[in-house]
Every structure is written in C-alpha cells, then in structure tokens.
Protein backbone atom coordinates (compact mmCIF):
# COMPACT_ATOMS: atom_id res chain seq x y z
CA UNK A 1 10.12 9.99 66.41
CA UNK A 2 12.57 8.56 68.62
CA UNK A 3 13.36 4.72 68.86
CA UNK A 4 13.26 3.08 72.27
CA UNK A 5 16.53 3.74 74.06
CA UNK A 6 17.71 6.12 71.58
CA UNK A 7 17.86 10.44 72.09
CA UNK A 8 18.64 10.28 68.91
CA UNK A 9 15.64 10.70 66.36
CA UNK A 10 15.33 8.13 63.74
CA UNK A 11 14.37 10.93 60.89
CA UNK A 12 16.19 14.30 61.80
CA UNK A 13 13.90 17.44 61.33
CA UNK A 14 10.83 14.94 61.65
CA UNK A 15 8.47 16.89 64.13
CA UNK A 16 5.73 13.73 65.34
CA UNK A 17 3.03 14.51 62.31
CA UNK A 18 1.91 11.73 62.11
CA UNK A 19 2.34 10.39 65.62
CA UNK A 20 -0.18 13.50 66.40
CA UNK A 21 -2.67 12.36 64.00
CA UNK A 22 -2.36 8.55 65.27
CA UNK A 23 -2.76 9.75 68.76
CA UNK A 24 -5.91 11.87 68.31
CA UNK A 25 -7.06 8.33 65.97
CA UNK A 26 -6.50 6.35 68.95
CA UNK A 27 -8.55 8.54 71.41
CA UNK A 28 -11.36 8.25 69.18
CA UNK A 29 -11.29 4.58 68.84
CA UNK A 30 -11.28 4.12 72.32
CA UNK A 31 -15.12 4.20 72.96
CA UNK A 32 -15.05 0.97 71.02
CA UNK A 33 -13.37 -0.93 73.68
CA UNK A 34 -16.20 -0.29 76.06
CA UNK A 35 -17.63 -3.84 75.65
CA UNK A 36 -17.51 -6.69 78.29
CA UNK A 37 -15.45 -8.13 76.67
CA UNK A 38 -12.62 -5.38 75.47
CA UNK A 39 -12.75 -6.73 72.32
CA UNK A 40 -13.77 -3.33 69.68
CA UNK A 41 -16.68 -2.83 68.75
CA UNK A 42 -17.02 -3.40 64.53
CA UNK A 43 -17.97 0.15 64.17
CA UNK A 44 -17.55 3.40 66.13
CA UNK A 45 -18.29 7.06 65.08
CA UNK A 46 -14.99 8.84 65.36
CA UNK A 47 -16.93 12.31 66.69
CA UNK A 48 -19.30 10.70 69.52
CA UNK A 49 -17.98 6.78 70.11
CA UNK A 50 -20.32 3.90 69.97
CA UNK A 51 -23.51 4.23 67.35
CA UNK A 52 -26.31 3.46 69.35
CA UNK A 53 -28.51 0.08 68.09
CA UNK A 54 -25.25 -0.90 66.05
CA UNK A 55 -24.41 -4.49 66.27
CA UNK A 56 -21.95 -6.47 68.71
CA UNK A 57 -20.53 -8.29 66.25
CA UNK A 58 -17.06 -7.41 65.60
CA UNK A 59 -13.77 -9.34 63.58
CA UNK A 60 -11.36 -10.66 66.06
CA UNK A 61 -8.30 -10.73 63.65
CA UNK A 62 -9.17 -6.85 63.05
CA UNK A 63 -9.16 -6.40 67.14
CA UNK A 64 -5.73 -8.43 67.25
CA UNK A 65 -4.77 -5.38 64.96
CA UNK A 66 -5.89 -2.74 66.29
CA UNK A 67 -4.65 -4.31 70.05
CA UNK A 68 -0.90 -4.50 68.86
CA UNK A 69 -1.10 -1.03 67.08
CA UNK A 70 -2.19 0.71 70.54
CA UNK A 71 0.19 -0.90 72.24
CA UNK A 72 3.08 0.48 69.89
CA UNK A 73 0.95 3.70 70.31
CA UNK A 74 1.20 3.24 73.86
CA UNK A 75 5.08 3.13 73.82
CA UNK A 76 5.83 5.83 71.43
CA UNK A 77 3.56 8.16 73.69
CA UNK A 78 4.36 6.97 76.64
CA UNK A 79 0.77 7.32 77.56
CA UNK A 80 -0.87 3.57 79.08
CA UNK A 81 -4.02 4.27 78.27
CA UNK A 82 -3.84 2.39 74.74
CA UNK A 83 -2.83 -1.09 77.04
C-alpha cells in the first residue's frame, strides 16, 4: 500500500492483502450497478451478480457508500472501472 505521490509504502513489508481481497469484492459487486439508474442494486449474489425476481429497491445512503469506497478502490488500483 502506497499513498498517492509517495514510492514509499505506508506499512513496510505490507504485501496488498487486503487490497487483493477488496479488489476481487469490488468485481463482484459490480453486477449491482447494472440498473438504469447506477444506483446498486440492495442485493447481489457475489458468485453470479444480480438474483433474478429480487427487488429494485435499494438504500441510497448505502450506495453513497459503496460509490466513495470504489472510487478509493479505483485510485489505489489504478484501475477506472470502480468510477
């Protein structure tokens, strides 16, 4: 983990654990942004995406969350796909 404008890394010996494990979250969360709208659906199944018949209805606090956590995702990766 490396801040922004830094070579440095912020914990030395740290090797990305856990940015690994929030990166493979992220992909499969992703399915629930394929609404009209792109605001998530409430509930996705992490193996195949959206759960067919499920409801629309989703928390838009909880999708202000989860948009500012990809986009941190987004800039720790370096990949835009979370934006």
């Amino acid at each position: 983990l490396v801040s922004p404008g830094r070579q440095k890394p912020l914990v030395p010996g740290y090797q990305n654990g856990l940015l690994e494990i929030a990166l493979d979250l992220g992909k499969r969360l992703l399915p629930a942004f394929n609404t009209s709208t792109n605001i998530p659906l409430a509930w996705v199944n992490l193996r195949h995406g959206e759960i067919p018949g499920d409801t629309r209805n989703t928390c838009t606090a909880g999708a202000g969350t989860l948009i500012l956590e990809f986009t941190r995702l987004s800039r720790l990766t370096g990949d835009p796909i979370f934006e």
